[in-house]
Protein backbone atom coordinates (compact mmCIF):
# COMPACT_ATOMS: atom_id res chain seq x y z
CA UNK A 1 110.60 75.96 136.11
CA UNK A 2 111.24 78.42 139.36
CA UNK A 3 108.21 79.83 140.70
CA UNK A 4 109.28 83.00 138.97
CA UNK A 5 109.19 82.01 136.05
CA UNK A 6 105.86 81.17 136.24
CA UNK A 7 104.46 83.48 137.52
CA UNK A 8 105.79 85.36 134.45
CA UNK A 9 104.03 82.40 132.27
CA UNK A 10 107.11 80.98 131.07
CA UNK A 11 108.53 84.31 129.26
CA UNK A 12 111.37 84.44 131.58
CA UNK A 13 110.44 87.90 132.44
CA UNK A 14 113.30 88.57 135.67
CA UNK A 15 115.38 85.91 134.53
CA UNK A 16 118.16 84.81 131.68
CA UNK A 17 116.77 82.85 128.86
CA UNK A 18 117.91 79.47 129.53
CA UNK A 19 119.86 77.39 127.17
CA UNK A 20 117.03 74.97 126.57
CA UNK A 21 114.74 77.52 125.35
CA UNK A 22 116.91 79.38 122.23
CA UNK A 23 115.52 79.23 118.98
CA UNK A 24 116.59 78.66 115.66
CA UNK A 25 117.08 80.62 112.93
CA UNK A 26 114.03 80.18 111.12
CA UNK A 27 112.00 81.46 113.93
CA UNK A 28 113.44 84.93 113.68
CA UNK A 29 113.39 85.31 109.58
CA UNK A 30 109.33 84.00 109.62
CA UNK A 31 108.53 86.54 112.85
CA UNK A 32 110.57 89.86 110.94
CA UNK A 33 108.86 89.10 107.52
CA UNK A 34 105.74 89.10 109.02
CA UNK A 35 105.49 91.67 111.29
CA UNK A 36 107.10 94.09 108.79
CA UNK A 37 105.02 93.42 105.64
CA UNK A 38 101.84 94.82 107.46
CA UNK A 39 99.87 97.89 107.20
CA UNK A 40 102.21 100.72 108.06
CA UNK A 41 103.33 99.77 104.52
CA UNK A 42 100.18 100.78 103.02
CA UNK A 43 100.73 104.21 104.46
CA UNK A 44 104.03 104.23 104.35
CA UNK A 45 104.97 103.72 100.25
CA UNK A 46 102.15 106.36 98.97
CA UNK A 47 103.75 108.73 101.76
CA UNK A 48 107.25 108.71 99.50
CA UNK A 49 105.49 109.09 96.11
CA UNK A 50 103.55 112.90 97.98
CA UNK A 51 106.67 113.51 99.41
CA UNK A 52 108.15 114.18 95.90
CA UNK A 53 110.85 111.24 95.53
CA UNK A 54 112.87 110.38 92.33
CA UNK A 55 112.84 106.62 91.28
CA UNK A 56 116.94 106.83 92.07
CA UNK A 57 116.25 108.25 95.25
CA UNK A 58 113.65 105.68 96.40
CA UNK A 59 115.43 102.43 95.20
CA UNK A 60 119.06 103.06 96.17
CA UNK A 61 117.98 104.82 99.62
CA UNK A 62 115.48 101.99 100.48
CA UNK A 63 118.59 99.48 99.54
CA UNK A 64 121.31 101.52 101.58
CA UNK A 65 118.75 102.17 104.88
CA UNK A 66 117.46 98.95 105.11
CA UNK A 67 121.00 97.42 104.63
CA UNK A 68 121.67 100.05 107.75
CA UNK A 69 118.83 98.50 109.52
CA UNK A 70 120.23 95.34 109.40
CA UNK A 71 123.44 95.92 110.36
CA UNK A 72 122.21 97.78 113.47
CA UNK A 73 120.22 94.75 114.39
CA UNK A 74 123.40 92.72 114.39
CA UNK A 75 125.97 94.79 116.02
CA UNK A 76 123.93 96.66 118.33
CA UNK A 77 120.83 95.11 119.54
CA UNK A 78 121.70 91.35 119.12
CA UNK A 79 125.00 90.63 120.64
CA UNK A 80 123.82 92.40 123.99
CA UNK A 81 120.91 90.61 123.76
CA UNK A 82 122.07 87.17 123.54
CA UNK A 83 124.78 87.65 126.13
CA UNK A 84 122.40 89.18 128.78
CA UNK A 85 119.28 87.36 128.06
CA UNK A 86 117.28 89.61 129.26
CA UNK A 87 114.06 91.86 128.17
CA UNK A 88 114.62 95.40 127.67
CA UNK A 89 112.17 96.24 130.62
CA UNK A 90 114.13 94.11 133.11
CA UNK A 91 117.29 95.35 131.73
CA UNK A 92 115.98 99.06 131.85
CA UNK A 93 115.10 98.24 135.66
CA UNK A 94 118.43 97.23 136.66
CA UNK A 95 120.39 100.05 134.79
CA UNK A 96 117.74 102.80 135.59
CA UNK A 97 115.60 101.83 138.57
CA UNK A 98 111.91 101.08 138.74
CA UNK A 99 110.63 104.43 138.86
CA UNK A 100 112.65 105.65 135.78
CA UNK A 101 111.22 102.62 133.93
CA UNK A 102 107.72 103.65 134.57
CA UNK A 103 108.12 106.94 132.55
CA UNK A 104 109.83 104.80 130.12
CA UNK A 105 106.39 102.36 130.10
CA UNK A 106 103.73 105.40 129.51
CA UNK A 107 106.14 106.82 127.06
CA UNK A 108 106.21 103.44 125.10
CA UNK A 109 102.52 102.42 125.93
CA UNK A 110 101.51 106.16 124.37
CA UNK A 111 103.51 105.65 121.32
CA UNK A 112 102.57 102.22 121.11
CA UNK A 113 98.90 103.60 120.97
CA UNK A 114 99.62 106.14 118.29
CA UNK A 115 100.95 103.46 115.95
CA UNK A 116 97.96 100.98 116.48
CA UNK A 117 95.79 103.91 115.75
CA UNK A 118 97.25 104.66 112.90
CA UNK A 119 96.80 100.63 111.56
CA UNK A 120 93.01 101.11 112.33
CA UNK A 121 92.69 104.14 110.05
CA UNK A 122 94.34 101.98 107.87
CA UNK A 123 91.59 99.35 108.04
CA UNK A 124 88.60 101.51 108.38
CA UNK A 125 89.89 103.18 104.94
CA UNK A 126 89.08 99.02 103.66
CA UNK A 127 85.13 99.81 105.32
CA UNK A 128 85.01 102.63 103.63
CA UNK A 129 84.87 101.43 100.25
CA UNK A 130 82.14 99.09 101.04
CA UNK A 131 79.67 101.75 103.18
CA UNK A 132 80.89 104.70 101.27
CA UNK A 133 81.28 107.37 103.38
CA UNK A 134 83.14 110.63 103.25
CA UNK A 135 87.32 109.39 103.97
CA UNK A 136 89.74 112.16 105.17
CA UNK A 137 92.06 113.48 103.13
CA UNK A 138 95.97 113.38 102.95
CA UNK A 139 95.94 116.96 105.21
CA UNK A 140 93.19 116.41 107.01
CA UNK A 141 93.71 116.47 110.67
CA UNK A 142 90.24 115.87 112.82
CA UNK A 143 87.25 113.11 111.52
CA UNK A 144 85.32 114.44 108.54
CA UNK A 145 82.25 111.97 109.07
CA UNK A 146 79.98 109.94 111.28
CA UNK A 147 80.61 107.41 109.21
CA UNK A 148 83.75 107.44 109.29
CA UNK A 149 84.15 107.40 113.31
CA UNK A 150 81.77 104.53 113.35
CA UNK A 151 83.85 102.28 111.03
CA UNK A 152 87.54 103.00 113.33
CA UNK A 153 84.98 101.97 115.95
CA UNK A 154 83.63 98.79 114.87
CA UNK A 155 87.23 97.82 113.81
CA UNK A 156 89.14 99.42 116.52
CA UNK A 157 86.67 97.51 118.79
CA UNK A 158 87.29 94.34 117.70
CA UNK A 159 91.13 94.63 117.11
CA UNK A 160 90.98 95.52 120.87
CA UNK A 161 88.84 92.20 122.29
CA UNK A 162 91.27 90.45 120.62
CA UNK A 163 94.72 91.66 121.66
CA UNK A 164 93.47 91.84 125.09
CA UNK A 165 92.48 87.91 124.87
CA UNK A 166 96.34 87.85 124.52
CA UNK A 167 99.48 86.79 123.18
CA UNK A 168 98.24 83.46 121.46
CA UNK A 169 95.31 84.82 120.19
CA UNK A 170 97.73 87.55 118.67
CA UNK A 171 100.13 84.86 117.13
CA UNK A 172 97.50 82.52 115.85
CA UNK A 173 95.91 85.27 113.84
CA UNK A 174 99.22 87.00 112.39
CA UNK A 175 100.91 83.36 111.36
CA UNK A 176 97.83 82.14 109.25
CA UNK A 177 97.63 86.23 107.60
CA UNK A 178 101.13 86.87 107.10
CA UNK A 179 102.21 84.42 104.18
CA UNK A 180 99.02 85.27 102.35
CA UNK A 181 99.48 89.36 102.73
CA UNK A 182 103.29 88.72 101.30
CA UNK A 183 101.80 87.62 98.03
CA UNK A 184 98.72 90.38 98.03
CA UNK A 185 101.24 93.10 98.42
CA UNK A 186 103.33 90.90 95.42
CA UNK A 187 100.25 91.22 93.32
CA UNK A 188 99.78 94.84 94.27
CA UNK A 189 103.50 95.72 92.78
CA UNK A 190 102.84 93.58 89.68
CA UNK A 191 99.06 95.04 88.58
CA UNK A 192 100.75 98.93 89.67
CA UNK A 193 103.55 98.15 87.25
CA UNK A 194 101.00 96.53 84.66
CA UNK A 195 98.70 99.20 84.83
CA UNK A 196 101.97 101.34 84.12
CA UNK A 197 102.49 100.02 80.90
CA UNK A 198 99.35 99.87 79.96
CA UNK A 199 98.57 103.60 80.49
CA UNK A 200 101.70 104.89 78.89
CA UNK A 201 101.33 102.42 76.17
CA UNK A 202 105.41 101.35 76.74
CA UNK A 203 106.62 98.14 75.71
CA UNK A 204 109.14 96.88 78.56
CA UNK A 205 112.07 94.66 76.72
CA UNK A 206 114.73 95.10 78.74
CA UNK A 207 115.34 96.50 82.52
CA UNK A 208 116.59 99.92 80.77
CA UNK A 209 113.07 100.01 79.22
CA UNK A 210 111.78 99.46 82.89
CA UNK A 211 113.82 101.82 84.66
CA UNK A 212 112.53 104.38 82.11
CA UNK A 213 109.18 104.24 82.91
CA UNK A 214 110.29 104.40 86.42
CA UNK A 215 111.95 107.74 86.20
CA UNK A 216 109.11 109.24 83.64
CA UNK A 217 106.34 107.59 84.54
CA UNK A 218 106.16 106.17 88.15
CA UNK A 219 108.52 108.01 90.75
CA UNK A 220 109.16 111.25 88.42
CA UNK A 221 110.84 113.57 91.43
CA UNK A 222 109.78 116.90 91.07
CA UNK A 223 108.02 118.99 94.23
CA UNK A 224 106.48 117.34 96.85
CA UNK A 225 102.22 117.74 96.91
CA UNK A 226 101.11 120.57 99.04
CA UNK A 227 102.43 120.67 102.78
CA UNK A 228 104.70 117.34 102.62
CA UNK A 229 108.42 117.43 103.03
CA UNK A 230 110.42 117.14 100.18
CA UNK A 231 112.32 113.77 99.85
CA UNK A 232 115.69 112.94 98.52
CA UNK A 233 118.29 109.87 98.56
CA UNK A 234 119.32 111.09 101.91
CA UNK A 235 115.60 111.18 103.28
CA UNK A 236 114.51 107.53 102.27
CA UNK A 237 118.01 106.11 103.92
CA UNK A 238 117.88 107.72 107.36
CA UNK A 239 113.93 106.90 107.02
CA UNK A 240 114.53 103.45 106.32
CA UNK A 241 117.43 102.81 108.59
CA UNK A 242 115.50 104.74 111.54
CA UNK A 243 111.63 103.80 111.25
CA UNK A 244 112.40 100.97 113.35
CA UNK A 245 115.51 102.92 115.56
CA UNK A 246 113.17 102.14 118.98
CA UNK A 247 113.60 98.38 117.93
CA UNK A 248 117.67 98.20 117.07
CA UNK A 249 119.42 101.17 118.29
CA UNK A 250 116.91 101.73 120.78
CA UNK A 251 117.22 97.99 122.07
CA UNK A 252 113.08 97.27 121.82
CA UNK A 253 114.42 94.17 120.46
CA UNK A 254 116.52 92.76 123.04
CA UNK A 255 113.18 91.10 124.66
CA UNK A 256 113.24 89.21 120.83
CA UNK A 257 116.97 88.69 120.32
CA UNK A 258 117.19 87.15 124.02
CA UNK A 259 115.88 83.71 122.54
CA UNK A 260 118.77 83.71 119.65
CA UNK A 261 121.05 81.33 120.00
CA UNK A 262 123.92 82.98 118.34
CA UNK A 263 123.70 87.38 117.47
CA UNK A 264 124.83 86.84 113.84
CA UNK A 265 120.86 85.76 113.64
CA UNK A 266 120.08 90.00 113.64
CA UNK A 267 120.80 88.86 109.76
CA UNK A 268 117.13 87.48 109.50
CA UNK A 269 115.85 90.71 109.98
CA UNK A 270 116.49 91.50 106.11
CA UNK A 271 113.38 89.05 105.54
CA UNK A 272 111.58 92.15 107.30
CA UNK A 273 113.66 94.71 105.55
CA UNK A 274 113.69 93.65 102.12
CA UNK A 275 110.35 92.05 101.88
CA UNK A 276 108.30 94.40 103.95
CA UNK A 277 110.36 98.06 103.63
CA UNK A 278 111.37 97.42 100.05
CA UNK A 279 109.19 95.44 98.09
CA UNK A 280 105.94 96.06 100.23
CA UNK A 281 106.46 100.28 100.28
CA UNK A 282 107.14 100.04 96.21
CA UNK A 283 104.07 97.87 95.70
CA UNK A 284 101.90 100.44 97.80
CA UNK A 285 104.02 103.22 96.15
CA UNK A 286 102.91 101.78 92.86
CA UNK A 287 99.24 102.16 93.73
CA UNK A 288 99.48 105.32 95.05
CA UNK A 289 101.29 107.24 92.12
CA UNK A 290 98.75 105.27 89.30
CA UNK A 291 95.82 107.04 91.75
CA UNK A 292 97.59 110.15 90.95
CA UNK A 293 98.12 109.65 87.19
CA UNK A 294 94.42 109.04 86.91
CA UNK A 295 93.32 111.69 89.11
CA UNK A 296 96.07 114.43 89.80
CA UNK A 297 93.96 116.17 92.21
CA UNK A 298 93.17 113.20 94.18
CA UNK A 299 96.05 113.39 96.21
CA UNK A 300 94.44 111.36 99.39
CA UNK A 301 96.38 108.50 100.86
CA UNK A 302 93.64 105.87 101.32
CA UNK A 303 94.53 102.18 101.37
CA UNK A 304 91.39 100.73 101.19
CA UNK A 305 90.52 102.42 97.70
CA UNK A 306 93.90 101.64 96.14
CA UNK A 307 93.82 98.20 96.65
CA UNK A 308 90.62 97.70 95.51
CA UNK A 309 91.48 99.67 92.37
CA UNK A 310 94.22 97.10 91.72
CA UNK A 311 93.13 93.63 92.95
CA UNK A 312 88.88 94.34 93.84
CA UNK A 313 87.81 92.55 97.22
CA UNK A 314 91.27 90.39 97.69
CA UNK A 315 92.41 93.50 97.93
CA UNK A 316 90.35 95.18 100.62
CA UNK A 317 90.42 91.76 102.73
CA UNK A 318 94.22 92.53 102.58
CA UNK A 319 93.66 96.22 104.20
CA UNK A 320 91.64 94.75 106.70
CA UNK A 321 93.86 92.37 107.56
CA UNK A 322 97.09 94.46 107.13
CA UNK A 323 95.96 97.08 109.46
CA UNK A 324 95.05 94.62 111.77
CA UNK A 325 97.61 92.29 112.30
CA UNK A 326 100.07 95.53 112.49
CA UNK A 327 97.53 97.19 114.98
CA UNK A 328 96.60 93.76 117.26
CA UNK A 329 100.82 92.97 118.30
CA UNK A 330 101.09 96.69 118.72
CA UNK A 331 98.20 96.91 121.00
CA UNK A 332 99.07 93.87 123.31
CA UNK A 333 102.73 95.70 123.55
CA UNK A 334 101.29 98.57 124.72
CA UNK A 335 99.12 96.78 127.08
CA UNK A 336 101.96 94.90 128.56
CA UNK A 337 103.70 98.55 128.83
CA UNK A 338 101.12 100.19 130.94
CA UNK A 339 100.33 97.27 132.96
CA UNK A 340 104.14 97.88 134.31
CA UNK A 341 102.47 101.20 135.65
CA UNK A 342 99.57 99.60 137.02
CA UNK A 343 100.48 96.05 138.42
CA UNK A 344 97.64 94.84 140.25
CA UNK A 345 95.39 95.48 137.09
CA UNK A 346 93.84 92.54 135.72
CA UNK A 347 95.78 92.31 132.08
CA UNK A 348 92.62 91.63 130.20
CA UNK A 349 90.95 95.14 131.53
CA UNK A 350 94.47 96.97 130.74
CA UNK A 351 94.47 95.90 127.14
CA UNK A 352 91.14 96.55 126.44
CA UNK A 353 91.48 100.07 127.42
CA UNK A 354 94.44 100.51 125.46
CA UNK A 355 92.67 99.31 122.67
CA UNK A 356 89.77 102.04 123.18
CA UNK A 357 92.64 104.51 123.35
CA UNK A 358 94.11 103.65 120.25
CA UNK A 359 90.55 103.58 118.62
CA UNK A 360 90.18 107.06 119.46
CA UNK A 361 93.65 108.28 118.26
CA UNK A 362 92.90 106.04 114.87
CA UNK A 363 89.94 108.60 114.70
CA UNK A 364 91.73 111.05 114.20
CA UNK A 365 93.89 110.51 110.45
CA UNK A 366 96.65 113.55 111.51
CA UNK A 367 98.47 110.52 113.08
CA UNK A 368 98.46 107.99 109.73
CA UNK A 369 98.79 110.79 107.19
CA UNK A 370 101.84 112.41 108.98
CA UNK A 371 103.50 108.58 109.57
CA UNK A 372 106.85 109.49 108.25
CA UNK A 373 107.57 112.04 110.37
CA UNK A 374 105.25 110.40 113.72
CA UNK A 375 107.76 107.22 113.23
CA UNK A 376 110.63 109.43 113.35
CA UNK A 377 109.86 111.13 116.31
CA UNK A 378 108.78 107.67 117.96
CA UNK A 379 111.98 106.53 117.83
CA UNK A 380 113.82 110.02 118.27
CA UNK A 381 111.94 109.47 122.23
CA UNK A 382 113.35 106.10 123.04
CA UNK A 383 116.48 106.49 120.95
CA UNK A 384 118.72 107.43 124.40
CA UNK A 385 117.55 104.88 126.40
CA UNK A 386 119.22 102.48 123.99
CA UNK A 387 122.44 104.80 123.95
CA UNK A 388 122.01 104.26 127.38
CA UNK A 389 122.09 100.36 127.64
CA UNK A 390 124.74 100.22 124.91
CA UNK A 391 127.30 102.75 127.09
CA UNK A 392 126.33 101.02 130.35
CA UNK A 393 126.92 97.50 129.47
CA UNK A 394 129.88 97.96 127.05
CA UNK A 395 131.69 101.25 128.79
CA UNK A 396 130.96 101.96 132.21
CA UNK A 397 133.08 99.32 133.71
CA UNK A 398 136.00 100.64 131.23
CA UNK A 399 135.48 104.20 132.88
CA UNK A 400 136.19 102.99 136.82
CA UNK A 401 132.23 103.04 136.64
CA UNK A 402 129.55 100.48 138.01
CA UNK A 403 126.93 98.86 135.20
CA UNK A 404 123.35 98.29 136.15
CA UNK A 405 123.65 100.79 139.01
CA UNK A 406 120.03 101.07 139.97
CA UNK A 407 120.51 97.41 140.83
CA UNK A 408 123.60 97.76 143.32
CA UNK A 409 122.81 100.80 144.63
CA UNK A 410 119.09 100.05 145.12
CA UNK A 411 118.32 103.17 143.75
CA UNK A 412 114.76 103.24 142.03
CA UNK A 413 115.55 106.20 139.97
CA UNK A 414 119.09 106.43 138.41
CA UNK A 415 119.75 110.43 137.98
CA UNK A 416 122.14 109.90 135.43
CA UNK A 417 120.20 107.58 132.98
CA UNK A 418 116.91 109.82 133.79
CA UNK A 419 118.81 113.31 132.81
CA UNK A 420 120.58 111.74 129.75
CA UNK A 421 117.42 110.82 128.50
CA UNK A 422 115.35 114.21 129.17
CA UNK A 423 118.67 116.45 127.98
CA UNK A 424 119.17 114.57 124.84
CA UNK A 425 115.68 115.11 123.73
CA UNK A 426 115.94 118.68 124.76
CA UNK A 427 118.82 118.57 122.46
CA UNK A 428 117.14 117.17 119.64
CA UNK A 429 114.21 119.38 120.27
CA UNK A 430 116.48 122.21 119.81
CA UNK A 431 118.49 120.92 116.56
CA UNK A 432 114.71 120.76 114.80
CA UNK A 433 113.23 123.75 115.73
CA UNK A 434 116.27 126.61 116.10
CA UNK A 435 118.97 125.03 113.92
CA UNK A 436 116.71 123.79 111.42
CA UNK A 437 117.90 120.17 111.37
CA UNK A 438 114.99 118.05 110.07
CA UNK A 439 113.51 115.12 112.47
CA UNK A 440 114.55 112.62 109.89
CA UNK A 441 117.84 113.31 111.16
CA UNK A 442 118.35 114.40 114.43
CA UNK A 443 118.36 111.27 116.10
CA UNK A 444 121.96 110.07 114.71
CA UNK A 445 123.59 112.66 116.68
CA UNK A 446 121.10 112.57 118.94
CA UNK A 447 122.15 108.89 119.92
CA UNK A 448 126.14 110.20 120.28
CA UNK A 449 124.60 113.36 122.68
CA UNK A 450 122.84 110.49 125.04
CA UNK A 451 126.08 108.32 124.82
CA UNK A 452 128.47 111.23 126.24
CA UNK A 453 126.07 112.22 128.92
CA UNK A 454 125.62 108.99 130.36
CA UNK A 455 129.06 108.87 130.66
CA UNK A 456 129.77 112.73 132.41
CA UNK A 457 126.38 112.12 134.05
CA UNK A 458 127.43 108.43 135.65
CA UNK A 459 131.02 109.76 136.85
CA UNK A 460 129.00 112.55 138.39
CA UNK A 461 126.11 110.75 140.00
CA UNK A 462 127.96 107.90 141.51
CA UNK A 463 130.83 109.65 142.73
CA UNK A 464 128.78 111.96 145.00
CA UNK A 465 126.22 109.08 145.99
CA UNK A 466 129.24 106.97 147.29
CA UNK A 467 130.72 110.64 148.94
């Protein structure tokens, strides 16, 4: 091991993944099915049912996007990453310069921090069931209790100790929840559906029986509850394929794809896909529409109650845990992020405060009731830096143009990678608020905006650097 590498603790952090240290196949499905059956899914499938969506509409687009997903994983993000070998922070560095990749970092971190937040709501709706106190509702924007700011702080205080204890910590505790929250969410599906049947009083013989209760009873269509965008076929595909855009098209995921030994192995992401963003959001979907035939006015999106309407305390451990096993990975990433900024920070003190600053935005349930469109605009902000990477290591050279220019040139902030980014989200900006594109689906042409840019904006930049 070079002295390098361990300083870096063995990650290979400046360096290619050696051949000895590839992994298998396995590795990748377990680590995608985990991470994305977790508690953005709790939010996530009640979000679709306020949002107005048909039972068509929700199937076939969650099929189609995820399928999308998938295929971006494999095409875009994996075969760069396991012919580089590197992380996408490294790779960032030598395309864009250190500077550049410090904006990147506090762009990340803050997003990063959002998200987490968002997972501790999650869990502090679980508290809430227990202490009962007064729970914000699906509008609501600031905290509605003491109570409730006391539970996001109990469990946004211990999410924090232990992301900042780091990455094994994190690990330990997400492999021994994982496998058990797969069959939770399972049983969540299976009582929703039950409870289905039982209300309408329908006898279910045949899958045409089932798929009529579907359309009737479960996911009817119709307008979306008060202040939510309306969904259709279109809006669950581009949803699906681009929740997780910063990870695939946005190359996130080269740091994970490094270790592959071959790129076809962007395949086990489906295990995530299909298991997490298909049969995880329809479980919590379930839930969340059989709250709303009981109660049509009770239109809040609260995890903690639904699942202990459908499976009692199993089902609140399963909020907890959910939330936090989303929220603890999340935090440690954005930890990691802003220790970039801040080097000679002890890692330990740099996590912990990013966990306080993700318990404080977790206060406030704006950020988990408005998911849908926050995950969209997450990965609408780091979409062009992956346009970027893909352009510079596939088309640059094909131009007359130099790849990873920051690196030859020495340059610690690469003009053209810097404006591309800042001009495409102007762009996008634009598209949403003056020509009334919706943020669902700006980013696809977004990504083709950043793409041409780099290109006009490299020919420019390192033709007059070299004048």
């Amino acid at each position: 091991m070079s002295e390098e590498q361990s300083q870096a603790g063995g990650e290979f952090e400046r360096q290619p993944v050696p051949k000895e240290s590839l992994l298998g196949f396995k590795s990748f499905i377990g680590m995608y099915a985990g991470e994305h059956c977790a508690g953005t899914e709790l939010m996530i499938g009640p979000l679709f049912v306020a949002a107005g969506v048909s039972a068509f509409d929700l199937i076939f687009g969650l099929i189609f996007g995820n399928l999308l997903a998938v295929l971006s994983w494999m095409f875009i993000c994996a075969p760069i990453a396991t012919r580089a070998r590197l992380t996408l922070y490294y790779q960032l560095e030598k395309i864009c310069g250190r500077n550049l990749v410090t904006l990147y970092n506090l762009a990340n971190g803050v997003m990063f921090c959002f998200l987490a937040g968002s997972m501790i709501t999650v869990s502090a709706t679980a508290v809430g069931v227990c202490v009962n106190f007064p729970m914000p509702g699906l509008n609501d924007i600031m905290p509605n209790s003491i109570g409730w700011i006391l539970a996001v702080l109990a469990v946004g205080g211990l999410i924090a100790i232990v992301a900042a204890f780091g990455y094994n910590s994190v690990a330990k505790f997400a492999n021994i929840a994982s496998p058990w929250m797969v069959l939770v969410f399972l049983v969540f599906g299976i009582v929703g559906l039950r409870q289905f049947i039982v209300a309408s009083d329908t006898s279910i013989g045949s899958l045409s029986d089932l798929w009529q209760l579907a359309t009737t009873e479960i996911w009817k269509g119709g307008d979306p509850i008060k202040d939510q965008t309306k969904f259709t076929f279109w809006h669950v595909t581009f949803f699906a394929w681009f929740c997780n855009m910063a990870m695939h098209i946005g190359m996130s995921d080269l740091t994970i794809f490094r270790f592959a030994r071959k790129s076809w192995y962007g395949v086990a992401t489906a295990s995530g896909m299909y298991v997490g963003h298909f049969m995880a959001w329809i479980s919590a979907s379930l839930l969340y529409a059989y709250q709303l035939r009981l109660d049509p006015t009770d239109d809040s999106v609260l995890p903690g109650p639904m699942a202990f309407r459908a499976a009692g305390y199993a089902g609140l451990l399963c909020v907890v845990i959910a939330g936090w096993t989303t929220a603890n990975p999340t935090i440690y990433r954005a930890g990691l992020a802003f220790q970039a900024i801040v080097p000679r920070m002890p890692r330990f003190s740099v996590t912990l405060a990013t966990g306080m600053l993700a318990t404080v935005a977790g206060m406030f349930p704006a950020i988990a009731m408005k998911l849908l469109g926050f995950v969209a605009i997450y990965g609408m902000i780091l979409m062009p830096m992956g346009a970027v990477i893909f352009v510079d290591y596939y088309l640059l050279k094909k131009f007359g143009m130099q790849s990873n220019y920051a690196e030859l040139s020495r340059k610690t902030f690469n003009w053209a990678a810097g404006l591309t980014w800042f001009i495409t989200l102007g762009t996008c900006v634009a598209l949403v608020k003056f020509a009334g594109v919706q943020i669902y689906f700006v980013s696809l042409p977004g990504w083709f905006v950043a793409a041409v840019l780099y290109i006009v904006l490299s020919k420019i930049y390192q033709k007059k650097v070299h004048q």
